[in-house]
PDB file of N, CA and C in Angstrom:
ATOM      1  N   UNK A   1     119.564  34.343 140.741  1.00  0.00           N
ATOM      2  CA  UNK A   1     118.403  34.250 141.591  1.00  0.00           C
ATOM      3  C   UNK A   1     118.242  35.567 142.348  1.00  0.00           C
ATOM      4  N   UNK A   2     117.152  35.937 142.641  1.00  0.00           N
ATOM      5  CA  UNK A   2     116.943  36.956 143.448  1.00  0.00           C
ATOM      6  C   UNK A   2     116.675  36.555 145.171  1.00  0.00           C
ATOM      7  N   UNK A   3     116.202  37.570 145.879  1.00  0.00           N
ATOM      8  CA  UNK A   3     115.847  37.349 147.141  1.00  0.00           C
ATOM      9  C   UNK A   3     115.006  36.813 147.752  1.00  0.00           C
ATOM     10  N   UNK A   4     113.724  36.382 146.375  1.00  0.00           N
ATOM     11  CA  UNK A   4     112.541  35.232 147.068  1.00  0.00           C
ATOM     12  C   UNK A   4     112.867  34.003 146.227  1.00  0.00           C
ATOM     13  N   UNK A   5     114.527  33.581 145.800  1.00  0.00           N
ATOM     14  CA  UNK A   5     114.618  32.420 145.403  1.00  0.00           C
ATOM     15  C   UNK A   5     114.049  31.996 144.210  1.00  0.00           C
ATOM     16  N   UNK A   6     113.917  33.059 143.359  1.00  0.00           N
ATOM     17  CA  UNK A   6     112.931  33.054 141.801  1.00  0.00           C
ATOM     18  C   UNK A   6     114.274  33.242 140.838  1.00  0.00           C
ATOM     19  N   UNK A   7     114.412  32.450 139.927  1.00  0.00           N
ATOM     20  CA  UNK A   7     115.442  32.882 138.791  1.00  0.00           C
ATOM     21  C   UNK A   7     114.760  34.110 137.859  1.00  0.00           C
ATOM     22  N   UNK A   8     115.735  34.836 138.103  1.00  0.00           N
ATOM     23  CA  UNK A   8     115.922  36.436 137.092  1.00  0.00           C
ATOM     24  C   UNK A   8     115.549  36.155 136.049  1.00  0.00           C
ATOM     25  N   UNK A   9     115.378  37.330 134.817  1.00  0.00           N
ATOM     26  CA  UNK A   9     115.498  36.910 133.484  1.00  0.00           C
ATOM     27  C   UNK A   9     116.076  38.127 133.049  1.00  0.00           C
ATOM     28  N   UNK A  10     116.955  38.260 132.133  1.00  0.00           N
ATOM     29  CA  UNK A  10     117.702  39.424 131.812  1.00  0.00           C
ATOM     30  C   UNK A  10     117.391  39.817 130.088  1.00  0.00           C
ATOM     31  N   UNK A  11     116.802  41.150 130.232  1.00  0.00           N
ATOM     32  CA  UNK A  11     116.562  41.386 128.486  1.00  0.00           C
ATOM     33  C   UNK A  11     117.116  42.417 128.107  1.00  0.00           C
ATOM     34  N   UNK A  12     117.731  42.495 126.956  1.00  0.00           N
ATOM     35  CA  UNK A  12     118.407  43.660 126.577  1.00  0.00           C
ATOM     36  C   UNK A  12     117.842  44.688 126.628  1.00  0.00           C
ATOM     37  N   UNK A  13     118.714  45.945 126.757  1.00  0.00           N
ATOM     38  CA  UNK A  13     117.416  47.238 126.988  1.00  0.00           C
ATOM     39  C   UNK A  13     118.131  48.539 126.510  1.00  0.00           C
ATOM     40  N   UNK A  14     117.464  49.560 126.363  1.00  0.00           N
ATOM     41  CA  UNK A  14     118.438  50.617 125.676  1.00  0.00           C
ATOM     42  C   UNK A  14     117.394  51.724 126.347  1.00  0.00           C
ATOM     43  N   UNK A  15     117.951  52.863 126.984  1.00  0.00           N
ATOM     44  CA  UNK A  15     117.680  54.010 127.753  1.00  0.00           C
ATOM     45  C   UNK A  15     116.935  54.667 126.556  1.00  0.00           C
ATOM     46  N   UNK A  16     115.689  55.233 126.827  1.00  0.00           N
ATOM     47  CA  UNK A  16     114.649  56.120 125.858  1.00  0.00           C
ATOM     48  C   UNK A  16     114.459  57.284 126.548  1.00  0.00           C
ATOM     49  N   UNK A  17     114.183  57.449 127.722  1.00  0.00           N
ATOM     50  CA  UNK A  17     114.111  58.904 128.176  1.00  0.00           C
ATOM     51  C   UNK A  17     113.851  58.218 129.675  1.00  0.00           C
ATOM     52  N   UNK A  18     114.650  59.664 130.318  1.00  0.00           N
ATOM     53  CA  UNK A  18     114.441  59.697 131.911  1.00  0.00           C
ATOM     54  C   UNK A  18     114.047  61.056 132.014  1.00  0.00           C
ATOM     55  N   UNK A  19     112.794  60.900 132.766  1.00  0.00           N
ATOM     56  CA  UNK A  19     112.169  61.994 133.639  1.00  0.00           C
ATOM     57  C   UNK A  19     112.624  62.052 134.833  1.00  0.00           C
ATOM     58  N   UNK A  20     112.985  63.400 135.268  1.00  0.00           N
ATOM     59  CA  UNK A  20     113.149  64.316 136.120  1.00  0.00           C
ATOM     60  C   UNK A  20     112.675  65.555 136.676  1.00  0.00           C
ATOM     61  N   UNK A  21     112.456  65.494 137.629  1.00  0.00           N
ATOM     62  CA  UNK A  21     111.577  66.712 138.390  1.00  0.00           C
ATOM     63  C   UNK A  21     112.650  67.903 138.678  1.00  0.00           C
ATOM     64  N   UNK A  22     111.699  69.093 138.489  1.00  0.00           N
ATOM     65  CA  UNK A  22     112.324  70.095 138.105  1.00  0.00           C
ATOM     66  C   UNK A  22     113.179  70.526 138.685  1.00  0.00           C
ATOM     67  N   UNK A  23     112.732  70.916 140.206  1.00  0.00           N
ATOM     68  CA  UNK A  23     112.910  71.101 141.107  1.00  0.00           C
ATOM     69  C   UNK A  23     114.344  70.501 142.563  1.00  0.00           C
ATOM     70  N   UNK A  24     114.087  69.169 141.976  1.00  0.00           N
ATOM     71  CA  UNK A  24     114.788  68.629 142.804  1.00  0.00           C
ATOM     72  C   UNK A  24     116.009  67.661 141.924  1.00  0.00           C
ATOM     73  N   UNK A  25     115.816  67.315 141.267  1.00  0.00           N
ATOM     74  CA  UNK A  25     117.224  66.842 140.108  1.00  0.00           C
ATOM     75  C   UNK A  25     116.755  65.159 140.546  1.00  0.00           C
ATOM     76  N   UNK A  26     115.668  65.019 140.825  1.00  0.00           N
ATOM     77  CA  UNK A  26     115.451  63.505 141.538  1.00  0.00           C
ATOM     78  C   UNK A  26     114.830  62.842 140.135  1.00  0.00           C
ATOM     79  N   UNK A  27     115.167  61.500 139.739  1.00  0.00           N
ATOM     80  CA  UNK A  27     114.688  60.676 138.170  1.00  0.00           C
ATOM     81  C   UNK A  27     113.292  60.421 139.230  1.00  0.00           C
ATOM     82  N   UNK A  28     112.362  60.495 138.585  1.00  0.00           N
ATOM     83  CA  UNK A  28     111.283  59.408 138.762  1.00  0.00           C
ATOM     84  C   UNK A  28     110.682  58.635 138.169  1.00  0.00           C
ATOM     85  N   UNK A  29     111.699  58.703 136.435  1.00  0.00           N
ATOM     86  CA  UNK A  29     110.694  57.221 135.741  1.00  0.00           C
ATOM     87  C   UNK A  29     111.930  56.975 134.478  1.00  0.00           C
ATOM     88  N   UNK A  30     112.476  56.309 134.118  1.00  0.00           N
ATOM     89  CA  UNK A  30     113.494  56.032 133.318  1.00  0.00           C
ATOM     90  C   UNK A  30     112.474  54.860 132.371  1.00  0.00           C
ATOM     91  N   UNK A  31     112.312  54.992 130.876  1.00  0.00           N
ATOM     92  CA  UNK A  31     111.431  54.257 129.576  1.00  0.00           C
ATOM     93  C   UNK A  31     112.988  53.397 129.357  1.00  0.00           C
ATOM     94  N   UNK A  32     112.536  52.649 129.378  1.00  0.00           N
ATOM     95  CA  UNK A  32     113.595  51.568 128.238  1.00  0.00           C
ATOM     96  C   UNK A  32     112.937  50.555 127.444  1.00  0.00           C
ATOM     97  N   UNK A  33     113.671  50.240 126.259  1.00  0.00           N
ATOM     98  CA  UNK A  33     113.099  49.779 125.060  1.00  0.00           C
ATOM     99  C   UNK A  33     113.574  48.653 124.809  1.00  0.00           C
ATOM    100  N   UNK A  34     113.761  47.039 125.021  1.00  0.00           N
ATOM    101  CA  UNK A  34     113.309  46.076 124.363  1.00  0.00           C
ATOM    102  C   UNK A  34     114.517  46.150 123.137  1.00  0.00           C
ATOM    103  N   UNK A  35     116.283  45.133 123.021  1.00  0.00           N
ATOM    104  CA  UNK A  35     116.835  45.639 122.218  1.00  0.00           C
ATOM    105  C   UNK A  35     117.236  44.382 122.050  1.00  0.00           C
ATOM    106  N   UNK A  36     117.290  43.485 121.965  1.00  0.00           N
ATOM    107  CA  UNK A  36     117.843  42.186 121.106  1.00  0.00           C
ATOM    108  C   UNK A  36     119.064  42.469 120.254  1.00  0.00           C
ATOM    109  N   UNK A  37     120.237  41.662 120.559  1.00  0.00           N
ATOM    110  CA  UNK A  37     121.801  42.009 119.771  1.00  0.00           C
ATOM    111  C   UNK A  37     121.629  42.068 118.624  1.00  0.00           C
ATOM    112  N   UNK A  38     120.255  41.311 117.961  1.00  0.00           N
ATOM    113  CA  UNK A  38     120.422  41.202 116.207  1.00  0.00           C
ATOM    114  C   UNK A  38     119.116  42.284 115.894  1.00  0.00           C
ATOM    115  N   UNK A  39     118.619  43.371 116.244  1.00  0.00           N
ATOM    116  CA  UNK A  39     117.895  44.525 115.908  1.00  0.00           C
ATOM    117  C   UNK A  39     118.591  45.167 115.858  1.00  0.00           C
ATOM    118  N   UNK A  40     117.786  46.238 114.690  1.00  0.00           N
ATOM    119  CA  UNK A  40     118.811  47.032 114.685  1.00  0.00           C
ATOM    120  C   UNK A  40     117.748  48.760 114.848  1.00  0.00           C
ATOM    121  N   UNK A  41     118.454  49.445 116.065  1.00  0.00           N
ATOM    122  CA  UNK A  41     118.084  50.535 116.636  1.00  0.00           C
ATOM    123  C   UNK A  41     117.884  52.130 116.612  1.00  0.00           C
ATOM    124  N   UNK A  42     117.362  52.571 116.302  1.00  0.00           N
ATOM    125  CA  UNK A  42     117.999  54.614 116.200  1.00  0.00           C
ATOM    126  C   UNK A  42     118.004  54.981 117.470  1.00  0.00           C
ATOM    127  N   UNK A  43     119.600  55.173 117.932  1.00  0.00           N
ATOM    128  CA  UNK A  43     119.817  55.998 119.094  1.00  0.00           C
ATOM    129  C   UNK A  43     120.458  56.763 119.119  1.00  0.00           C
ATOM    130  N   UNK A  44     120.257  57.552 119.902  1.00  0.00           N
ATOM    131  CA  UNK A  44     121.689  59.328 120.238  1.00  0.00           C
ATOM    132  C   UNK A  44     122.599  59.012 121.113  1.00  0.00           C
ATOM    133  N   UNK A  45     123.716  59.299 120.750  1.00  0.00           N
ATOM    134  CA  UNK A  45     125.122  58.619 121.344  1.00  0.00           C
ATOM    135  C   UNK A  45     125.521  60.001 121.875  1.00  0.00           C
ATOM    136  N   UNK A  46     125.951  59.752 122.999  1.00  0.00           N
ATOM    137  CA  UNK A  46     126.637  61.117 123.457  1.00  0.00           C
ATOM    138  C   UNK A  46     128.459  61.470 122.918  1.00  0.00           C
ATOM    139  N   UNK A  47     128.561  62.672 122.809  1.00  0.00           N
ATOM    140  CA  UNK A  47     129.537  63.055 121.943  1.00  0.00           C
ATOM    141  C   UNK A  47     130.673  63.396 123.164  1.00  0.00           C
ATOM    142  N   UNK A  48     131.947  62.688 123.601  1.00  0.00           N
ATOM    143  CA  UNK A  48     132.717  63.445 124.173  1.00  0.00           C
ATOM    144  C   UNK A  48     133.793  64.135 123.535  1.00  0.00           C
ATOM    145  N   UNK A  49     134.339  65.209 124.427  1.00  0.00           N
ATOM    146  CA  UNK A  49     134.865  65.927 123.517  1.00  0.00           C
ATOM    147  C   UNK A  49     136.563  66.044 124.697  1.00  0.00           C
ATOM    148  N   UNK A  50     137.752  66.074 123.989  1.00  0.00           N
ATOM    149  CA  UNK A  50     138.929  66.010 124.652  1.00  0.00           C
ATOM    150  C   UNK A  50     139.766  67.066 123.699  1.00  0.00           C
ATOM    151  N   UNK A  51     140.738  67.343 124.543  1.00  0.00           N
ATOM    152  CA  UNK A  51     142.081  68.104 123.980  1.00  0.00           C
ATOM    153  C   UNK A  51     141.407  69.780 124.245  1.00  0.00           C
ATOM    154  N   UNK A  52     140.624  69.705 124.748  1.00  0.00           N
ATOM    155  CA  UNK A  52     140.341  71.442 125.624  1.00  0.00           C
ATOM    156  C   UNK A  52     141.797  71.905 126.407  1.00  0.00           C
ATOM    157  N   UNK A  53     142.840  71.055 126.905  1.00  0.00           N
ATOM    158  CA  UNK A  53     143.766  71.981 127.631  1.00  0.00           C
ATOM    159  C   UNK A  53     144.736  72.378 126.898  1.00  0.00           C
ATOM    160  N   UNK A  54     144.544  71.652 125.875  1.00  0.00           N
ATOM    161  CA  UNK A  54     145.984  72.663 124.546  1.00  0.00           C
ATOM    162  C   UNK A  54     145.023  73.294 123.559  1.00  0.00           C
ATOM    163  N   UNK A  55     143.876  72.987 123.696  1.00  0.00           N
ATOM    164  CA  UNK A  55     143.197  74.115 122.323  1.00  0.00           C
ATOM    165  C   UNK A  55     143.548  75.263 121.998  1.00  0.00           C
ATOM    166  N   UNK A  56     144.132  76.066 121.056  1.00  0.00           N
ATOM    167  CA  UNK A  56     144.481  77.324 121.070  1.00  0.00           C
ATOM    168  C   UNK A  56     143.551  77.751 121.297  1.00  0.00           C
ATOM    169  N   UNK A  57     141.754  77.883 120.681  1.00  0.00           N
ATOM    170  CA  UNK A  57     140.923  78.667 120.857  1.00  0.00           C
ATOM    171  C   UNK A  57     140.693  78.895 121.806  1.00  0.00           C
ATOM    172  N   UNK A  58     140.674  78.244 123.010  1.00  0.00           N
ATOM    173  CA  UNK A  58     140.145  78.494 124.407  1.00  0.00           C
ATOM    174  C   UNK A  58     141.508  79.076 125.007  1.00  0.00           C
ATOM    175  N   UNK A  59     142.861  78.770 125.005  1.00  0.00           N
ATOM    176  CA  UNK A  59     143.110  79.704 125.438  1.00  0.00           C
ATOM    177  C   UNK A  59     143.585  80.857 124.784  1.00  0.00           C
ATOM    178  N   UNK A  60     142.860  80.898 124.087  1.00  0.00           N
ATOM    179  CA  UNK A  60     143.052  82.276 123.426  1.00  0.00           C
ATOM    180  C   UNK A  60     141.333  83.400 124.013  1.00  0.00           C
ATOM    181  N   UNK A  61     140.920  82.557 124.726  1.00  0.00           N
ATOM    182  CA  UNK A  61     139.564  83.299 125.421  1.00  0.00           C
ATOM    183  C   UNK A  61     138.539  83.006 124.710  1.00  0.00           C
ATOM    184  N   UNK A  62     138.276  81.962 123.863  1.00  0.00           N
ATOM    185  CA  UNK A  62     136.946  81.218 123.606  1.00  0.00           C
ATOM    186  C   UNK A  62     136.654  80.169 123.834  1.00  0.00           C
ATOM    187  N   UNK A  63     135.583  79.750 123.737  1.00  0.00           N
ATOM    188  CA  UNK A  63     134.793  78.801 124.192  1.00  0.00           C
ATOM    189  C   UNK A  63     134.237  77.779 123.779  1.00  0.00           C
ATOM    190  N   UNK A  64     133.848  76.667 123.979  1.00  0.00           N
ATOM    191  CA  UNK A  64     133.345  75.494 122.840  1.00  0.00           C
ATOM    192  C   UNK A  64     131.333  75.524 122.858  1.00  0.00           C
ATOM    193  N   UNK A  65     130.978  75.947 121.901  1.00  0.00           N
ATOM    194  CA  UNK A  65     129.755  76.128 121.210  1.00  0.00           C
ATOM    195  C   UNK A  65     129.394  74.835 120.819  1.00  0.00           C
ATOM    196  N   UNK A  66     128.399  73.797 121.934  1.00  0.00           N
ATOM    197  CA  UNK A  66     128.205  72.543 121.507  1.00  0.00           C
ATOM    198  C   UNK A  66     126.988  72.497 120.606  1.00  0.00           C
ATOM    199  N   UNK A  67     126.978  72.469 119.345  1.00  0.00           N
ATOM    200  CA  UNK A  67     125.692  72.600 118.548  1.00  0.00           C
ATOM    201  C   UNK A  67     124.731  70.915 118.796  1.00  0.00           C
ATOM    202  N   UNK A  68     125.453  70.118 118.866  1.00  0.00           N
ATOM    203  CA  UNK A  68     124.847  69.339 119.405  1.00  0.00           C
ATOM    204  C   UNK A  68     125.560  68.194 120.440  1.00  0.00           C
ATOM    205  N   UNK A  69     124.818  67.854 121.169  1.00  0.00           N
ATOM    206  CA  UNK A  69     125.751  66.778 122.263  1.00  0.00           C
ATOM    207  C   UNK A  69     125.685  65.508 122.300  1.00  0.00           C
ATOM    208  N   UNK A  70     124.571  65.035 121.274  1.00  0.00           N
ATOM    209  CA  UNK A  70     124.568  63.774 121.238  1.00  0.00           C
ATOM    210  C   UNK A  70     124.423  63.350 119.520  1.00  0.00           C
ATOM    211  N   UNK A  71     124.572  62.294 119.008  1.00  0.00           N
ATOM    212  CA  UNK A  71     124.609  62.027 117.546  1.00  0.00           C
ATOM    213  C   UNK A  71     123.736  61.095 117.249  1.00  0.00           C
ATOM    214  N   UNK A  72     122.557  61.231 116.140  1.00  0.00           N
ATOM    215  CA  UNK A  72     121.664  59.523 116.228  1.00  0.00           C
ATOM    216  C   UNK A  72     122.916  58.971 114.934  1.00  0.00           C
ATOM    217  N   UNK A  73     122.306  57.629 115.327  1.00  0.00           N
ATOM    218  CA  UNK A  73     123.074  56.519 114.702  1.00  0.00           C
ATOM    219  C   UNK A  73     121.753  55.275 114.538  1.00  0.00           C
ATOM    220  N   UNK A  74     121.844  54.167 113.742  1.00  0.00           N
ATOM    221  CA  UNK A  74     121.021  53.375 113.134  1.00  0.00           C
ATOM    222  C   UNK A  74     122.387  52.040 113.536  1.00  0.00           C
ATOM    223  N   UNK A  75     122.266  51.470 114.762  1.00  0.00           N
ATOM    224  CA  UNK A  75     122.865  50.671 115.043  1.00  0.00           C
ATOM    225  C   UNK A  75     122.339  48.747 115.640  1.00  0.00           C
ATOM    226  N   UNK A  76     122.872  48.037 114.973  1.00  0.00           N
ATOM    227  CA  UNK A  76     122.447  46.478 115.754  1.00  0.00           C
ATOM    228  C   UNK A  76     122.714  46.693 117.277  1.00  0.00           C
ATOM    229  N   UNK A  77     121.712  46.043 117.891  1.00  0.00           N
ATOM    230  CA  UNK A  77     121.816  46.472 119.888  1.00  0.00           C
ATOM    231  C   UNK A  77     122.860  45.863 120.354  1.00  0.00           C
ATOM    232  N   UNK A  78     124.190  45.004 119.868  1.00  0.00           N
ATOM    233  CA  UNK A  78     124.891  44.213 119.567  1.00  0.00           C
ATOM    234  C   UNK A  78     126.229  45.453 120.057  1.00  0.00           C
ATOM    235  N   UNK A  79     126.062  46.193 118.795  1.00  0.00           N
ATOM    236  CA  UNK A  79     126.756  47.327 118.401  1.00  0.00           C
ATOM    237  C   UNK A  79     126.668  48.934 118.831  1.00  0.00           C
ATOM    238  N   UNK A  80     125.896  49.059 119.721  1.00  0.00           N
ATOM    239  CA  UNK A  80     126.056  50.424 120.181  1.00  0.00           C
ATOM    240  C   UNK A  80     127.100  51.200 120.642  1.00  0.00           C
ATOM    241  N   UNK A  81     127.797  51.903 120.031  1.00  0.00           N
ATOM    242  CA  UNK A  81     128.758  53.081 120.716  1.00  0.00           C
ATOM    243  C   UNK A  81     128.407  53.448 121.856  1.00  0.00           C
ATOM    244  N   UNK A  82     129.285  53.198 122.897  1.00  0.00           N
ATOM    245  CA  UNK A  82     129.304  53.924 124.391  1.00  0.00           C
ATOM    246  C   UNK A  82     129.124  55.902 123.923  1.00  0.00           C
ATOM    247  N   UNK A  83     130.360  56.047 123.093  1.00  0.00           N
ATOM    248  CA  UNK A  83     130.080  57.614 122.811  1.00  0.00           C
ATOM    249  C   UNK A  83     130.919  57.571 121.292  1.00  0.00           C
ATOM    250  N   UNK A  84     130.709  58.833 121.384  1.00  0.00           N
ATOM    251  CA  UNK A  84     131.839  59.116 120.347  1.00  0.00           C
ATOM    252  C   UNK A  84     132.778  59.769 120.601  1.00  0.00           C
ATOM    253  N   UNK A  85     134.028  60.733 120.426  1.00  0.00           N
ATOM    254  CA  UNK A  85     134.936  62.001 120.171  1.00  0.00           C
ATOM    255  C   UNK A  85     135.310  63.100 119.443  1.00  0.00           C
ATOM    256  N   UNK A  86     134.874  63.868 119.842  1.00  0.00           N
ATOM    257  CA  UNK A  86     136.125  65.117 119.372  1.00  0.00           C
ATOM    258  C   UNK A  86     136.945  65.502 119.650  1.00  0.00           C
ATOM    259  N   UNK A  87     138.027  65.830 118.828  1.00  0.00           N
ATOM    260  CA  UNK A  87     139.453  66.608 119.300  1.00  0.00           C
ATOM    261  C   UNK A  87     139.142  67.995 118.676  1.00  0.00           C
ATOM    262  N   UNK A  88     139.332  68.442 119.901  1.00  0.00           N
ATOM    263  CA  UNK A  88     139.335  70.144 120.190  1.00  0.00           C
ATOM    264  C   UNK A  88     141.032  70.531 120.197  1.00  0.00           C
ATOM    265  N   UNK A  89     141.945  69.491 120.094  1.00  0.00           N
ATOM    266  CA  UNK A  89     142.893  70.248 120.519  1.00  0.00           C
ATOM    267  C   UNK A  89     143.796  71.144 119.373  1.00  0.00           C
ATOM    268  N   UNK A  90     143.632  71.234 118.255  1.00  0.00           N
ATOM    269  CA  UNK A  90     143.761  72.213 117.456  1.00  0.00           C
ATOM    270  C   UNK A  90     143.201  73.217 116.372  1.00  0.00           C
ATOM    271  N   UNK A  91     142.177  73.733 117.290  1.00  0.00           N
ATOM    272  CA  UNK A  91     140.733  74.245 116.769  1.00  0.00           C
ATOM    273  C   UNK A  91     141.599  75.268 117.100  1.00  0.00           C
ATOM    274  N   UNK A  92     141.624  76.970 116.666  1.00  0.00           N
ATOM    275  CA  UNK A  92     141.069  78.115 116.561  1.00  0.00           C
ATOM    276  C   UNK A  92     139.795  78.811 117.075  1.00  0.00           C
ATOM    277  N   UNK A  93     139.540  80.281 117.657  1.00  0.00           N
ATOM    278  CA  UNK A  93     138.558  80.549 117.513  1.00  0.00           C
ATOM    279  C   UNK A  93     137.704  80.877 115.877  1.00  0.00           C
ATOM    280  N   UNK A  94     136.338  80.274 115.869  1.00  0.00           N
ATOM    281  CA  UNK A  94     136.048  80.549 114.362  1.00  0.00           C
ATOM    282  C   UNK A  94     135.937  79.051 113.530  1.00  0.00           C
ATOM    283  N   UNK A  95     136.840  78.027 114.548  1.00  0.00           N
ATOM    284  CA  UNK A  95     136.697  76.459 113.814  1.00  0.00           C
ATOM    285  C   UNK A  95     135.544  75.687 113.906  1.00  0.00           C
ATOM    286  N   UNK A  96     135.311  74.742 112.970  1.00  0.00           N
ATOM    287  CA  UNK A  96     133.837  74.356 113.642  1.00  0.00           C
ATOM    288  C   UNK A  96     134.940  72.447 113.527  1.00  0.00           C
ATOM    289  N   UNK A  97     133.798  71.956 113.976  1.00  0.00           N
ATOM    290  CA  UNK A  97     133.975  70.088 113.894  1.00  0.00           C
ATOM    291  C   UNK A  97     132.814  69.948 113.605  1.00  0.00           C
ATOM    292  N   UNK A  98     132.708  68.802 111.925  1.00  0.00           N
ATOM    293  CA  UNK A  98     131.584  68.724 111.783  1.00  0.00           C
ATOM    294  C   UNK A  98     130.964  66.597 112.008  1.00  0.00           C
ATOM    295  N   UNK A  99     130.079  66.510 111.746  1.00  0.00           N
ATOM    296  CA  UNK A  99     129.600  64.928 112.539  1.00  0.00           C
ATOM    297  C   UNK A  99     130.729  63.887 110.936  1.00  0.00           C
ATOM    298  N   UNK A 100     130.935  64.674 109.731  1.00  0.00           N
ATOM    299  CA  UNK A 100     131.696  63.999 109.096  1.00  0.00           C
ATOM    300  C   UNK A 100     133.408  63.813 109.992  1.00  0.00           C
ATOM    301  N   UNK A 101     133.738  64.294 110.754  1.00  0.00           N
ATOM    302  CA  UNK A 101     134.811  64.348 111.495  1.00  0.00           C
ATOM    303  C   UNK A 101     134.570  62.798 112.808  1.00  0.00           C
ATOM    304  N   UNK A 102     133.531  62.758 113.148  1.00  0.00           N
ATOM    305  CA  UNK A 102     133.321  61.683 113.982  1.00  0.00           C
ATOM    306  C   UNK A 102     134.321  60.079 113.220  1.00  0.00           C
ATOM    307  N   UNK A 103     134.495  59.400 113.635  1.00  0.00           N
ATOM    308  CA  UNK A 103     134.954  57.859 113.339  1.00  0.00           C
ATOM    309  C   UNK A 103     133.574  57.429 114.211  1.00  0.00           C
ATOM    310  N   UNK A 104     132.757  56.554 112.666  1.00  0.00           N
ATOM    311  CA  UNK A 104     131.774  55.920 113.251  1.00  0.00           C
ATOM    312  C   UNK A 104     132.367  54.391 112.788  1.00  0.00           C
ATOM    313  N   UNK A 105     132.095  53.271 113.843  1.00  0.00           N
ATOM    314  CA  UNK A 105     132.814  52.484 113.495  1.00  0.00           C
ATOM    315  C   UNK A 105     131.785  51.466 112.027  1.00  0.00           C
ATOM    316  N   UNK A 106     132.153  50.418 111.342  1.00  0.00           N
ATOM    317  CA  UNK A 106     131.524  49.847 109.927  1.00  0.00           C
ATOM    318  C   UNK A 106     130.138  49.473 109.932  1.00  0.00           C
ATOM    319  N   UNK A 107     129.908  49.009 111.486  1.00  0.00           N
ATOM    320  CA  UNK A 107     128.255  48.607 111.362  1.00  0.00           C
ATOM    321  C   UNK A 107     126.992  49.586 112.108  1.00  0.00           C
ATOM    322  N   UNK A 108     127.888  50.587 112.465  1.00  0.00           N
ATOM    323  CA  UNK A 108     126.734  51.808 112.504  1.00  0.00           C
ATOM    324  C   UNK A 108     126.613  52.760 111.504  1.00  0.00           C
ATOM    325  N   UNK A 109     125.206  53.088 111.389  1.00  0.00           N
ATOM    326  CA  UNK A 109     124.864  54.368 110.664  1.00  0.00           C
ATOM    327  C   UNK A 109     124.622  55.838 111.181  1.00  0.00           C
ATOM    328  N   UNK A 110     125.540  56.270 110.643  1.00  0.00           N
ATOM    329  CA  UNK A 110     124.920  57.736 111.079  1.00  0.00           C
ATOM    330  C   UNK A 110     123.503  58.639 110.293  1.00  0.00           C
ATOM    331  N   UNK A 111     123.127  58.663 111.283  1.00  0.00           N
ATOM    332  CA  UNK A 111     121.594  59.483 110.587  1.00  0.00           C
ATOM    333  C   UNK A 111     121.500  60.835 110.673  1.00  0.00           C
ATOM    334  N   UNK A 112     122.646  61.577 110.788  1.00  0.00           N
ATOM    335  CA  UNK A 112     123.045  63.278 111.007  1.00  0.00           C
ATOM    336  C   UNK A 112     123.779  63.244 109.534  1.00  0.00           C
ATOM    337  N   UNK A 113     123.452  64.522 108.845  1.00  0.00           N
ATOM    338  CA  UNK A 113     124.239  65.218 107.752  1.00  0.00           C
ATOM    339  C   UNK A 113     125.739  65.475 108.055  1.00  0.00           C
ATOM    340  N   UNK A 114     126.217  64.594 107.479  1.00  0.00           N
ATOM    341  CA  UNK A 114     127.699  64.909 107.772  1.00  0.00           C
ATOM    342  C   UNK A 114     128.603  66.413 107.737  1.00  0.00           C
ATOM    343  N   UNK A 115     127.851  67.227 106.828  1.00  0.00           N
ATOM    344  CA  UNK A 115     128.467  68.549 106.164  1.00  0.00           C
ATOM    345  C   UNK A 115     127.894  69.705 107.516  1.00  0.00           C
ATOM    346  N   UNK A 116     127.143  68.934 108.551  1.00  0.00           N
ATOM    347  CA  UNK A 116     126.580  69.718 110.028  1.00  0.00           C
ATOM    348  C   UNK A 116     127.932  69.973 110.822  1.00  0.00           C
ATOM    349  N   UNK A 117     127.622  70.958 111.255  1.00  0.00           N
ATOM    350  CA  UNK A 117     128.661  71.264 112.425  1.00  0.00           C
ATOM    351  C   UNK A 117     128.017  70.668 113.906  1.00  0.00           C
ATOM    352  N   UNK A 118     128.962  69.736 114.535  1.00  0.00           N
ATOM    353  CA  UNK A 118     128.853  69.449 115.747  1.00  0.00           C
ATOM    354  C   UNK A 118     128.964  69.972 117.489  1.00  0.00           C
ATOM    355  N   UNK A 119     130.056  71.086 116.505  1.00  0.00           N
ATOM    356  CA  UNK A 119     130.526  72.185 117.550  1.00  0.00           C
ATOM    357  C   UNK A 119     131.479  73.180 117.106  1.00  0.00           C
ATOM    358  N   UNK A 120     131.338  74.396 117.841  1.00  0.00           N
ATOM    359  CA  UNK A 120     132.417  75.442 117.336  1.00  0.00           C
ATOM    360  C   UNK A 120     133.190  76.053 118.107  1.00  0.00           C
ATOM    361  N   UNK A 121     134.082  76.726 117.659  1.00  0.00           N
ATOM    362  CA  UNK A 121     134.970  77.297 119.048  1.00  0.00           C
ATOM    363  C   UNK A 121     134.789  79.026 118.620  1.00  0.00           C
ATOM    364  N   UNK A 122     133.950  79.268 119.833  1.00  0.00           N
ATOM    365  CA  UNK A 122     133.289  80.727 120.028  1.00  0.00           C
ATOM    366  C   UNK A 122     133.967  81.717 120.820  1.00  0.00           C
ATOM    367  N   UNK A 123     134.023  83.385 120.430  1.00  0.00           N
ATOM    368  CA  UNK A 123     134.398  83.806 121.296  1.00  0.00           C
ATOM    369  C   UNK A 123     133.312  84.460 122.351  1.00  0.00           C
ATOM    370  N   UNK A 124     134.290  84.781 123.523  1.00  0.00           N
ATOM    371  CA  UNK A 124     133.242  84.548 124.679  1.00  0.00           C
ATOM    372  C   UNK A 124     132.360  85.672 124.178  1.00  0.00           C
TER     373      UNK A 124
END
C-alpha cells in the first residue's frame, strides 16, 4: 500500500536511457521499458573488469583501453545478467580480451561478434 491507502502495482521494468543535464550531473528523466519474466529483451550489460592489481601490463606502465563497456545480449527479463567480467590479471601490454572470452550464461544471447575485442592493454 502506499500513503493514500491505494494498493501498488508492481511491473517489471528494464532501464532504456537516463537523461542528464550537462552541466550539473543531475538525471531528469530515466525511460523504462515494460519487461515481463517470459519476454525476451536486447539489452547492454555492463562489463566489469577485475585483476588490474596484478596485471603485468599496467604495471608495467599501461593502461586498459575499454573498446567497449557494455555488451548487448538477447535475454528472457527473467534472465538478465547484472554484468559480466573480465580478468585483466594476466594481460601484457599489446593483449586484447575479446566478447568470445566473456562466460555468457545458457539462456542469453550474445548479439556482439565474438572475434571483437572488448578491451586492450595500452601503452600510456
Amino acid at each position: 500500500m502506499n500513503g493514500d491507502g491505494k494498493k501498488m502495482t508492481h511491473y517489471p521494468a528494464v532501464g532504456r536511457q537516463v537523461h542528464i543535464t550537462a552541466d550539473t550531473d543531475v538525471v531528469e528523466n530515466v525511460t523504462l521499458v515494460h519487461c515481463p519474466p517470459d519476454r525476451h529483451v536486447k539489452v547492454a550489460v555492463p562489463i566489469q573488469i577485475f585483476g588490474e592489481e596484478v596485471c603485468p601490463g599496467l604495471k608495467a606502465g599501461g593502461r586498459i583501453n575499454h573498446i567497449s563497456r557494455k555488451v548487448r545480449v538477447l535475454a528472457r527479463g527473467d534472465s538478465i545478467p547484472e554484468s559480466f567480467e573480465l580478468n585483466v590479471s594476466a594481460l601484457n601490454v599489446g593483449d586484447k580480451l575479446h566478447f568470445s572470452d566473456l562466460v555468457i550464461p545458457e539462456n542469453v544471447k550474445l548479439l556482439e561478434d565474438v572475434a571483437a575485442p572488448a578491451l586492450k592493454i595500452m601503452r600510456k
